[in-house]
Protein backbone atom coordinates (compact mmCIF):
# COMPACT_ATOMS: atom_id res chain seq x y z
CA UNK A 1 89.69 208.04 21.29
CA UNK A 2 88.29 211.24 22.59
CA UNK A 3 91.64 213.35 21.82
CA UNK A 4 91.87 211.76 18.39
CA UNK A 5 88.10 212.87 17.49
CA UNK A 6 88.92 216.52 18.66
CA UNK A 7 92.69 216.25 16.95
CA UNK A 8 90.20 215.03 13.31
CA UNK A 9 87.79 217.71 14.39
CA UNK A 10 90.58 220.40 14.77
CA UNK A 11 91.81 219.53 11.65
CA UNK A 12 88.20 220.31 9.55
CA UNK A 13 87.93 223.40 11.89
CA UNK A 14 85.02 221.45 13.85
CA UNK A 15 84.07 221.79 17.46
CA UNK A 16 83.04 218.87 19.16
CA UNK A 17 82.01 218.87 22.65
CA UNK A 18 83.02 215.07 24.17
CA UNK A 19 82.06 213.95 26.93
CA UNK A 20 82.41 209.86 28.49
CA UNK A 21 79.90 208.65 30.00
CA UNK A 22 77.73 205.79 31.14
CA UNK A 23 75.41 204.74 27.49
CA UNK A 24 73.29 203.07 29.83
CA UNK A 25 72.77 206.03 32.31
CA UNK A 26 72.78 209.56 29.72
CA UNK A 27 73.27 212.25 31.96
CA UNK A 28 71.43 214.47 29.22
CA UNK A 29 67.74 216.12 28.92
CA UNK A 30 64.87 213.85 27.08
CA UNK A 31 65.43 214.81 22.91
CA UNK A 32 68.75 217.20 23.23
CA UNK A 33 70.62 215.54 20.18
CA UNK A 34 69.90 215.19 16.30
CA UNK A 35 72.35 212.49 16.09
CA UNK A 36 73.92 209.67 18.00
CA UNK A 37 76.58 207.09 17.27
CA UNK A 38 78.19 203.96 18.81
CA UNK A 39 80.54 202.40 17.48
CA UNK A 40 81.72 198.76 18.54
CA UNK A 41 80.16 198.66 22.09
CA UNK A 42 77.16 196.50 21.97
CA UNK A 43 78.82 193.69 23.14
CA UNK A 44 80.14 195.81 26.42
CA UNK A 45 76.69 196.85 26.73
CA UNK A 46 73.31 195.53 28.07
CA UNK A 47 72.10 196.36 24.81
CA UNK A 48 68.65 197.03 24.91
CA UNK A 49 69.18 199.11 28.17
CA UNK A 50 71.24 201.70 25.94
CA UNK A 51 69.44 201.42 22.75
CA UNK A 52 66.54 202.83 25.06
CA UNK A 53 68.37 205.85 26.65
CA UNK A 54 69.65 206.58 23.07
CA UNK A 55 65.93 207.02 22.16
CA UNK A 56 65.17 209.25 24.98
CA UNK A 57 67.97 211.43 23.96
CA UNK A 58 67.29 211.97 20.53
CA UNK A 59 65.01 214.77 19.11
CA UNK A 60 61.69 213.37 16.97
CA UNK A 61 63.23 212.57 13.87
CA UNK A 62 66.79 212.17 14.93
CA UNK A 63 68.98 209.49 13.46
CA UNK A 64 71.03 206.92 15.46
CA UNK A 65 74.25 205.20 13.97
CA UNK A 66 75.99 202.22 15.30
CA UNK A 67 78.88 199.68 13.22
CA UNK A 68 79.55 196.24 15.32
CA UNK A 69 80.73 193.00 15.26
CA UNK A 70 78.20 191.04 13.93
CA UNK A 71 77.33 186.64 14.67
CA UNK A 72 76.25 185.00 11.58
CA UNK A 73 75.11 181.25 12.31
CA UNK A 74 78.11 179.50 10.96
CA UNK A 75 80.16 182.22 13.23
CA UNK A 76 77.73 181.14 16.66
CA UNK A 77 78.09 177.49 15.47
CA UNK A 78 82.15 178.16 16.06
CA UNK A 79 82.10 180.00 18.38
CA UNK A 80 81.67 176.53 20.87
CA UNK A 81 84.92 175.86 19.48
CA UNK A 82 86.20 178.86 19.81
CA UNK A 83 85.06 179.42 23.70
CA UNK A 84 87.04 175.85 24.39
CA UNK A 85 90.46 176.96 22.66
CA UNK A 86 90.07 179.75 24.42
CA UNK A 87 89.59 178.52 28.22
CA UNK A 88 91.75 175.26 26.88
CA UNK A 89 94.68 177.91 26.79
CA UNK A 90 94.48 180.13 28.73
CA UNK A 91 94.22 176.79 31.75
CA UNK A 92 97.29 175.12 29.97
CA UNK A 93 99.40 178.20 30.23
CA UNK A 94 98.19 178.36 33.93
CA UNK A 95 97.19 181.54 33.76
CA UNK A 96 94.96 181.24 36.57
CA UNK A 97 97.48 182.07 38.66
CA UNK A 98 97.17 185.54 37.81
CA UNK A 99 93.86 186.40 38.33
CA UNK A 100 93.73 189.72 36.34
CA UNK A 101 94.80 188.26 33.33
CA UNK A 102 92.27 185.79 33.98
CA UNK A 103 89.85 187.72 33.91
CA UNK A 104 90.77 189.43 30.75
CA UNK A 105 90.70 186.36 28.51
CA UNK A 106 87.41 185.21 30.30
CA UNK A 107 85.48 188.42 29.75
CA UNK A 108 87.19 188.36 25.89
CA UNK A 109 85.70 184.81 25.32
CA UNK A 110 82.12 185.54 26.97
CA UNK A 111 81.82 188.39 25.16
CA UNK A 112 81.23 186.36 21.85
CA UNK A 113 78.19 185.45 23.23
CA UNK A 114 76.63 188.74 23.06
CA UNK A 115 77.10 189.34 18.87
CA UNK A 116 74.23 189.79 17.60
CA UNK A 117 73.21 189.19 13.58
CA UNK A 118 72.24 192.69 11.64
CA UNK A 119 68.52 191.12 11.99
CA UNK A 120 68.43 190.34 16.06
CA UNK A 121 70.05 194.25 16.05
CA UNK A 122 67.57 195.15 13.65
CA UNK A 123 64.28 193.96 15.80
CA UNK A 124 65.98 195.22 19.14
CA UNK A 125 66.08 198.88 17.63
CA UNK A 126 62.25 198.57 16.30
CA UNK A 127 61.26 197.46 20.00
CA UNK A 128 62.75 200.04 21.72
CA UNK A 129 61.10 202.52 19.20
CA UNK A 130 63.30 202.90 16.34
CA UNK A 131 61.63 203.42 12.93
CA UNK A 132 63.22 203.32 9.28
CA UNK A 133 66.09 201.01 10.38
CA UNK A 134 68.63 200.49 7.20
CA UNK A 135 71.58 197.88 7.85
CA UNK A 136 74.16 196.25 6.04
CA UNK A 137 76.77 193.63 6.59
CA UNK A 138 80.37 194.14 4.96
CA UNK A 139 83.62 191.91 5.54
CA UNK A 140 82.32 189.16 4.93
CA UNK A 141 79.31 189.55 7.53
CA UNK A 142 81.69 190.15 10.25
CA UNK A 143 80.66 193.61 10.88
CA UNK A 144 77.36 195.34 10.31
CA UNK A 145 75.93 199.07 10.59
CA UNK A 146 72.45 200.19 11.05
CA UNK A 147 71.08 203.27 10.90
CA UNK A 148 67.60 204.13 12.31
CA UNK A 149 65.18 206.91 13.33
CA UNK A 150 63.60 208.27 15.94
CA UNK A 151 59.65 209.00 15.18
CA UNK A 152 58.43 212.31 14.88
CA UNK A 153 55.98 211.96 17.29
């Protein structure tokens, strides 16, 4: 993903300066950045955790941008369904017997768990500091975006 955004950037004659790292851990000084974005990751994430070191690394008035995959309640009412299939399969094709791939389709079904609706990722950005959060749902309420802002003082 990294050498696509610089091949896009390239293209508009843009410099971007990438760099992976740890969301949870920014190895960046306290208000360095007028804008972040994440995009699909809160589920990987201990959500709050990140939301919190995005804060710190944002200059007063900065804006923070993040698009997920969203729960709705008729989506977390499936998704006990959904978790069953899921272990019921991957059990029946004894997959167990390869541990990595195991893994994979366990850490795939847990991580259901951990969508959150536009209005739980609403109130975790206002408790970590956020102010002027905007967010919308689109496909259906399958995905959401907010956008939010750091307070000038």
């Amino acid at each position: 993903m990294t050498e696509e955004g610089q091949s896009r950037a390239r293209e508009r004659n843009l410099t971007i300066r990438a760099q992976v790292c740890d969301a949870h851990t920014l190895p960046f000084a306290d208000a360095s950045f007028d804008a972040v974005t994440l995009q699909f990751a809160s589920r990987h994430l201990e959500i709050v955790r990140a939301f919190a070191e995005i804060h710190r690394v944002l200059k007063p008035g900065a804006r923070f941008a993040t698009t997920t995959c969203c729960a709705h309640l008729a989506y977390r009412r499936s998704a006990v369904s959904y978790l069953f299939a899921t272990f019921g399969v991957v059990h029946s094709q004894a997959v167990r017997q390869f541990r990595p791939e195991h893994e994979g389709c366990r850490y795939f079904a847990n991580a259901i768990r951990h969508f959150y609706t536009p209005r739980e990722l609403s109130a975790l950005l206002k408790d970590v500091g956020f102010v002027d959060t905007e967010s919308r749902s689109f496909l259906t309420g399958i995905m959401s975006y907010h956008i939010a802002r750091k307070p000038l003082n």
